[in-house]
N, C-alpha and C. Protein backbone atom coordinates (compact mmCIF):
# COMPACT_ATOMS: atom_id res chain seq x y z
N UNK A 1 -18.87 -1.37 6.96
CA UNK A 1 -19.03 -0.06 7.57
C UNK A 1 -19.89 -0.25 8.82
N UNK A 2 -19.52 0.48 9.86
CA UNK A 2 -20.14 0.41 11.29
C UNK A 2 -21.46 1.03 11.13
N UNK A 3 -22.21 0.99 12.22
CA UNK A 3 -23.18 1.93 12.40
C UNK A 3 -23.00 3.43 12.01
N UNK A 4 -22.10 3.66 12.64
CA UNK A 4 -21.72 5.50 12.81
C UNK A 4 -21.15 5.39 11.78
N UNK A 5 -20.93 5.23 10.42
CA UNK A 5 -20.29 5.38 9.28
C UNK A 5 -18.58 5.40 9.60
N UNK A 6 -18.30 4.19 10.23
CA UNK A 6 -16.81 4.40 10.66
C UNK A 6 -16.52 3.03 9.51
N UNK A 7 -15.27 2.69 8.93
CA UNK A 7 -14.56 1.64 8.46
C UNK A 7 -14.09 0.47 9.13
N UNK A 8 -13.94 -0.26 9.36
CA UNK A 8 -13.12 -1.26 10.38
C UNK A 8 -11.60 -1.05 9.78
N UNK A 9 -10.71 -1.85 10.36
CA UNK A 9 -9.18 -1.51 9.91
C UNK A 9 -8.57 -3.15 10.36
N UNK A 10 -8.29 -3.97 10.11
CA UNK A 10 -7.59 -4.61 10.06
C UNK A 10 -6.35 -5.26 10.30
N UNK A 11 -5.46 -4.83 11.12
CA UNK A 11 -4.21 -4.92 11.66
C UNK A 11 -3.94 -5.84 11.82
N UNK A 12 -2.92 -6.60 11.30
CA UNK A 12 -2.15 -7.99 11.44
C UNK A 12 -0.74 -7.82 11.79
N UNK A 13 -0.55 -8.55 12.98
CA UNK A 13 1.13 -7.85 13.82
C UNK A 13 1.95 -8.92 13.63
N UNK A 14 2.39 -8.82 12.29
CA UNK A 14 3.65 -9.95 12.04
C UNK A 14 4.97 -9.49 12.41
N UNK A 15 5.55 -10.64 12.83
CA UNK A 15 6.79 -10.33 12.81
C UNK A 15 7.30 -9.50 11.95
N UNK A 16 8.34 -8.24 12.20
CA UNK A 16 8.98 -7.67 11.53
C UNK A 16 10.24 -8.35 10.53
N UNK A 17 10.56 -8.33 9.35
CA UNK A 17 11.83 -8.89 9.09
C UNK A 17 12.15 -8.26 8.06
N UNK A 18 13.49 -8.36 7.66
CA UNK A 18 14.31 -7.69 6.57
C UNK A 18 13.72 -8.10 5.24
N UNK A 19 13.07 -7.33 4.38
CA UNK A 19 12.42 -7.72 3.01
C UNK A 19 13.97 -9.11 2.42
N UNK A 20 15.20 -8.13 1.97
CA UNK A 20 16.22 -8.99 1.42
C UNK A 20 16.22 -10.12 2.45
N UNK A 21 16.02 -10.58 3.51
CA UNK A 21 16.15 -11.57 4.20
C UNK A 21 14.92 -12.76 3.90
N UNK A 22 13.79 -12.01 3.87
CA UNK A 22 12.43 -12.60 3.53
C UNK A 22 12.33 -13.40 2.07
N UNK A 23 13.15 -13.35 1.31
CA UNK A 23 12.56 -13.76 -0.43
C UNK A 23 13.88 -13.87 -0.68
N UNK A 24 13.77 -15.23 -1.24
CA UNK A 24 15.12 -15.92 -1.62
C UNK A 24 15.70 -15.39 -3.18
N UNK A 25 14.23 -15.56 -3.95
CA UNK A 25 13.98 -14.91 -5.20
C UNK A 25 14.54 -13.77 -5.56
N UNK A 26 14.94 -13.74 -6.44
CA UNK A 26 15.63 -12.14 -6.87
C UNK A 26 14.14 -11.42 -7.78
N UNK A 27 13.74 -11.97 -8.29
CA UNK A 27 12.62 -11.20 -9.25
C UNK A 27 11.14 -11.08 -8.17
N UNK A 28 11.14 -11.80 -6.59
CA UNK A 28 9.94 -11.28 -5.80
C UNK A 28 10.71 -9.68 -5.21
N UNK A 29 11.97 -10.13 -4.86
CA UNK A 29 12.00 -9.10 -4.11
C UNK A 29 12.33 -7.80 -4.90
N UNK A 30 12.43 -7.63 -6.20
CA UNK A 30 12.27 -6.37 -7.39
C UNK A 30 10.90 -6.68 -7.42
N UNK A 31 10.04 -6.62 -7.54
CA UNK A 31 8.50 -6.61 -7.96
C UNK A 31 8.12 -6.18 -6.70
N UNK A 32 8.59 -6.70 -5.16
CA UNK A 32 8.31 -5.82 -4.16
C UNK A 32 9.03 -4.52 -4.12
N UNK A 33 10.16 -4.31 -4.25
CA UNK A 33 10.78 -3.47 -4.29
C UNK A 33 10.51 -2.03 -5.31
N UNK A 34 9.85 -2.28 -6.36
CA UNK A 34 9.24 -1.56 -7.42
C UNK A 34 7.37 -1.35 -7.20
N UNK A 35 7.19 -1.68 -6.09
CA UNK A 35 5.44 -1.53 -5.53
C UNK A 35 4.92 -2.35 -6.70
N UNK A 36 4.90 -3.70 -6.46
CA UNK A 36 4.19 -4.81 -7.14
C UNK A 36 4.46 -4.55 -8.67
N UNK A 37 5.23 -4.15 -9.31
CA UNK A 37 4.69 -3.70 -11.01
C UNK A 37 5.21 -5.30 -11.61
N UNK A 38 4.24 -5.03 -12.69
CA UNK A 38 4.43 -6.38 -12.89
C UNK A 38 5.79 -7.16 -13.66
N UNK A 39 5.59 -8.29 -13.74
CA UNK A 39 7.00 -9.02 -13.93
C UNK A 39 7.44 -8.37 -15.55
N UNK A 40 6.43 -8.33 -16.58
CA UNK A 40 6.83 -7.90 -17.98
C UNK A 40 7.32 -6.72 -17.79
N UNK A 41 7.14 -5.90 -17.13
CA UNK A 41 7.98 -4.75 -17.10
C UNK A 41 9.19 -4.68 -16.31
N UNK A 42 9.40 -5.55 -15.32
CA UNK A 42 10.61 -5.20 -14.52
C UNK A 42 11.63 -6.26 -15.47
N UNK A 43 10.90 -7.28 -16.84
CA UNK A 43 12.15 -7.86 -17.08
C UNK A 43 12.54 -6.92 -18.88
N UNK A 44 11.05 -6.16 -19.34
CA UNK A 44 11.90 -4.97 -20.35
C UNK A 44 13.18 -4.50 -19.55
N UNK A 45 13.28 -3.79 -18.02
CA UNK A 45 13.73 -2.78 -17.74
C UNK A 45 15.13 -3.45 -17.55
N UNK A 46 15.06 -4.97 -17.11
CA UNK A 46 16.29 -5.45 -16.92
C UNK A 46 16.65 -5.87 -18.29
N UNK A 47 16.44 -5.98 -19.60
CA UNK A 47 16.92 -5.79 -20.68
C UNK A 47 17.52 -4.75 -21.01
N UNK A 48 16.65 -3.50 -21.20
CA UNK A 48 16.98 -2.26 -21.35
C UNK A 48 18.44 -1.65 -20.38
N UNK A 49 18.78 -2.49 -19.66
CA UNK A 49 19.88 -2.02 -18.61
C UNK A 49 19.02 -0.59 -18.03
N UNK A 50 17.79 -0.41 -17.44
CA UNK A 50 16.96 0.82 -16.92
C UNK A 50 17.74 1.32 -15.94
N UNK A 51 17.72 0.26 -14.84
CA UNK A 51 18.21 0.26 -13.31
C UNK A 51 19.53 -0.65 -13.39
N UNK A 52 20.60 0.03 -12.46
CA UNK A 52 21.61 -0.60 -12.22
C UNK A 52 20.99 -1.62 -11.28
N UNK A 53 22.28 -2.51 -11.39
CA UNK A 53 21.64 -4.19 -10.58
C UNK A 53 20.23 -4.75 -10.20
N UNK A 54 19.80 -4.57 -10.99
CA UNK A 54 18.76 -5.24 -11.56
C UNK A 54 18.98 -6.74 -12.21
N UNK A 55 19.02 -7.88 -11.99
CA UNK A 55 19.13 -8.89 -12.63
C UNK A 55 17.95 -9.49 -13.96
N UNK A 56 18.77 -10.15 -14.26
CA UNK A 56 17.42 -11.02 -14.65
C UNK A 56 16.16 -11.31 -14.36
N UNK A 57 14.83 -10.70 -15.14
CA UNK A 57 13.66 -11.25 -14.48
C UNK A 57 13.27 -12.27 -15.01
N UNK A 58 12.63 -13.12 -13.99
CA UNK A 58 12.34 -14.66 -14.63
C UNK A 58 10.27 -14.68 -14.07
N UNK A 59 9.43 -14.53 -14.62
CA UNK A 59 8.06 -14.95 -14.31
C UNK A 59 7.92 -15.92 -13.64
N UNK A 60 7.61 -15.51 -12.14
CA UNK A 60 7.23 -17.26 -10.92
C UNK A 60 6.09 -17.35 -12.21
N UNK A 61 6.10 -19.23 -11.29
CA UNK A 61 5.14 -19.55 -11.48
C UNK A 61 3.53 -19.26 -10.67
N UNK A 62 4.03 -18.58 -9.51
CA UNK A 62 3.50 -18.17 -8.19
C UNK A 62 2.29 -16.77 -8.25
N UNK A 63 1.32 -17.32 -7.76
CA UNK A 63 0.50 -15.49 -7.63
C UNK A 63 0.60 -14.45 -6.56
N UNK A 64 1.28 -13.32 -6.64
CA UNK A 64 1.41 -12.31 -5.21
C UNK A 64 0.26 -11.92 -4.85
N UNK A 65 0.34 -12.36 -3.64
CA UNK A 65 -1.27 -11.89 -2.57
C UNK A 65 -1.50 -10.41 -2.83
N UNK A 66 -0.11 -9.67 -2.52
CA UNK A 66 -0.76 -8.09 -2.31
C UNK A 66 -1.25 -7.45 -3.68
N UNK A 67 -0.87 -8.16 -4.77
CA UNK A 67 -1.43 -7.88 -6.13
C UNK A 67 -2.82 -8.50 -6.43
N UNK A 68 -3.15 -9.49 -5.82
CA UNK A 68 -4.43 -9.74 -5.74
C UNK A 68 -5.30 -8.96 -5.14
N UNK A 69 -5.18 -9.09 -4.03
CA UNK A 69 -5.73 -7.83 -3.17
C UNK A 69 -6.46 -6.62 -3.63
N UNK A 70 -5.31 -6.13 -4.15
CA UNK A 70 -5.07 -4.58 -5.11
C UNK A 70 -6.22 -5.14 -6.11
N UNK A 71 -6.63 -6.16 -6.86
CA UNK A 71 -7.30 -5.88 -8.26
C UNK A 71 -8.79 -6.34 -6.97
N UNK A 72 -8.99 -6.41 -6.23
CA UNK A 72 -10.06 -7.51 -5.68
C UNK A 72 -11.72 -5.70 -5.88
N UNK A 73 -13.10 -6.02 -5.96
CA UNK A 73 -13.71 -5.47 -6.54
C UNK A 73 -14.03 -4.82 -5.12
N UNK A 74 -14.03 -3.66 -4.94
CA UNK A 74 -14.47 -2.94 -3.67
C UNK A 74 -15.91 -2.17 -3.83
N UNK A 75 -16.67 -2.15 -2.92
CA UNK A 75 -17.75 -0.84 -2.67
C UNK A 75 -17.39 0.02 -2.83
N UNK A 76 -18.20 1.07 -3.22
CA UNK A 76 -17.76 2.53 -3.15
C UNK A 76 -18.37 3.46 -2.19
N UNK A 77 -17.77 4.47 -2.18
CA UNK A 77 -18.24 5.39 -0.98
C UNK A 77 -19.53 5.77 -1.54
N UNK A 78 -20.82 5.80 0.07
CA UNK A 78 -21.63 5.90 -0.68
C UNK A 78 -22.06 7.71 -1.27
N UNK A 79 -23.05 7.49 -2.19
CA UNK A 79 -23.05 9.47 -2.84
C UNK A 79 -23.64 10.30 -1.32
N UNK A 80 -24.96 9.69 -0.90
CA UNK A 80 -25.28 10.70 0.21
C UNK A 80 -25.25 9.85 1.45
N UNK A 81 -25.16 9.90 2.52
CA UNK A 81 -25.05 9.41 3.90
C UNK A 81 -26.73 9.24 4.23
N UNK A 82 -26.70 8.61 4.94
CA UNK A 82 -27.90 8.29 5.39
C UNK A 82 -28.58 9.47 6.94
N UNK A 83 -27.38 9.93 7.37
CA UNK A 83 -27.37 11.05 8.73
C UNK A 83 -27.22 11.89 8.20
N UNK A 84 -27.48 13.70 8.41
CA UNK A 84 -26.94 14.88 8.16
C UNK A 84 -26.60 15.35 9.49
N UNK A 85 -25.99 16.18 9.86
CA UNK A 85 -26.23 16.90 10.64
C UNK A 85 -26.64 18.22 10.48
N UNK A 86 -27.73 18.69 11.72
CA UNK A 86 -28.41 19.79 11.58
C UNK A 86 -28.73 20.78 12.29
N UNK A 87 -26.80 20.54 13.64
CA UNK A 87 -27.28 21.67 14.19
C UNK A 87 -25.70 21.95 14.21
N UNK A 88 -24.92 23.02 14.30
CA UNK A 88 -23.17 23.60 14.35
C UNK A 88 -22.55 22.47 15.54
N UNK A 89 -21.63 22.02 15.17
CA UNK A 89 -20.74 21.07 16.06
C UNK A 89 -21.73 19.32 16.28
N UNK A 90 -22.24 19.06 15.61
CA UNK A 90 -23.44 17.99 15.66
C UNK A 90 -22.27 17.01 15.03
N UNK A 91 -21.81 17.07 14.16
CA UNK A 91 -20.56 16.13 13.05
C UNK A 91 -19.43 16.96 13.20
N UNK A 92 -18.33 16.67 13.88
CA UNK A 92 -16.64 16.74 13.83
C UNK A 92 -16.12 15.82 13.22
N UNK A 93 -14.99 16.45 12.79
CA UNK A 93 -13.82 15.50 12.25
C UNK A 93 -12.35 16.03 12.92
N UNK A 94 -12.00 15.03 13.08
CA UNK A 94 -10.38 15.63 14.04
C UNK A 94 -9.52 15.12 13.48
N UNK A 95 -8.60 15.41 13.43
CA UNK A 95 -6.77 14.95 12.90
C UNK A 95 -6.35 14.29 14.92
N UNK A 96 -6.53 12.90 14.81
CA UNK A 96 -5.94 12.44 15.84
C UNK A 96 -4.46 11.79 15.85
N UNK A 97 -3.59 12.07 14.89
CA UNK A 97 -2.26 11.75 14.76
C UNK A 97 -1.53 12.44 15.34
N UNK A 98 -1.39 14.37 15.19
CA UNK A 98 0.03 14.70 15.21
C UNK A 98 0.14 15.67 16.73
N UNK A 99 0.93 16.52 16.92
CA UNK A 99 1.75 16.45 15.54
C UNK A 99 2.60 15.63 15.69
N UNK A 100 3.26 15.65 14.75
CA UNK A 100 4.32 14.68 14.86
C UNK A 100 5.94 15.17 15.14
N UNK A 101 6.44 14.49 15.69
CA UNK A 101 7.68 15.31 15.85
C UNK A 101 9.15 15.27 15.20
N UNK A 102 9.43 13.95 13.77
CA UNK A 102 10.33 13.87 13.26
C UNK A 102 9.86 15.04 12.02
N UNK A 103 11.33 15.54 11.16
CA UNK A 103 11.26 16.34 10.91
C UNK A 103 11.16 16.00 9.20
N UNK A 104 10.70 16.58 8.44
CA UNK A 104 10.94 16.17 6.53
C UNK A 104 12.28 16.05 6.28
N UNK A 105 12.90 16.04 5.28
CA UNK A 105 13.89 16.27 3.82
C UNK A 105 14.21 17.33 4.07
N UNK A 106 13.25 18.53 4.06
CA UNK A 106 13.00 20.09 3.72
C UNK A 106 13.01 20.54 5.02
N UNK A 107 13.12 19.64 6.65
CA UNK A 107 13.71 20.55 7.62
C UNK A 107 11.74 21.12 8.34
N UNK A 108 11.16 20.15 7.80
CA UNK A 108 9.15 20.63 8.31
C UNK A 108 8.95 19.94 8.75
N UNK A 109 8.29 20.29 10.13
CA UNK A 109 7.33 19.26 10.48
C UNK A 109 5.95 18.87 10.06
């Protein structure tokens, strides 16, 4: 955390590429494809016939980074800030994204 209670962010600009192009594997690219869940369940589900074409899951021998990641032990936000502010307009917060101009499902921006 910065001085001013800001986060840092991280951005790594990889090449873009086609997930099915990326992973030769049929059981990485269902475990990506299903937001990391793990291998014992995507190979019940390919028992169970859950999901059409779904193959066979087979357990790499391999560990997925972004599942590591995900369990790794984080700080927490802290309870009180160390600044208040103490006079009207002293602390803003802004929405610097939108708007945005593609439209929902439901026809909203």
């Amino acid at each position: 955390m910065s001085r001013n209670r800001m986060f840092f962010l991280n951005i790594q600009n990889d090449v873009a590429k086609c997930l099915k192009a990326a992973y030769n594997d049929a059981s990485w690219l269902w475990h990506l494809r299903f937001g990391h869940l793990n291998f014992g369940s995507l190979s019940l589900m390919a028992k169970q016939n859950m999901v059409r074409g779904l193959p066979s899951i087979n357990h790499p021998d391999q560990l997925c980074e972004g599942c590591l990641l995900g369990k790794q032990f984080r700080m927490s936000f802290p309870k009180e800030s160390n600044s208040r502010a103490k006079k009207p307009l002293e602390l803003i917060h802004a929405d610097v994204c939108g708007p945005i101009k593609s439209f929902s499902l439901g026809k909203n921006n």
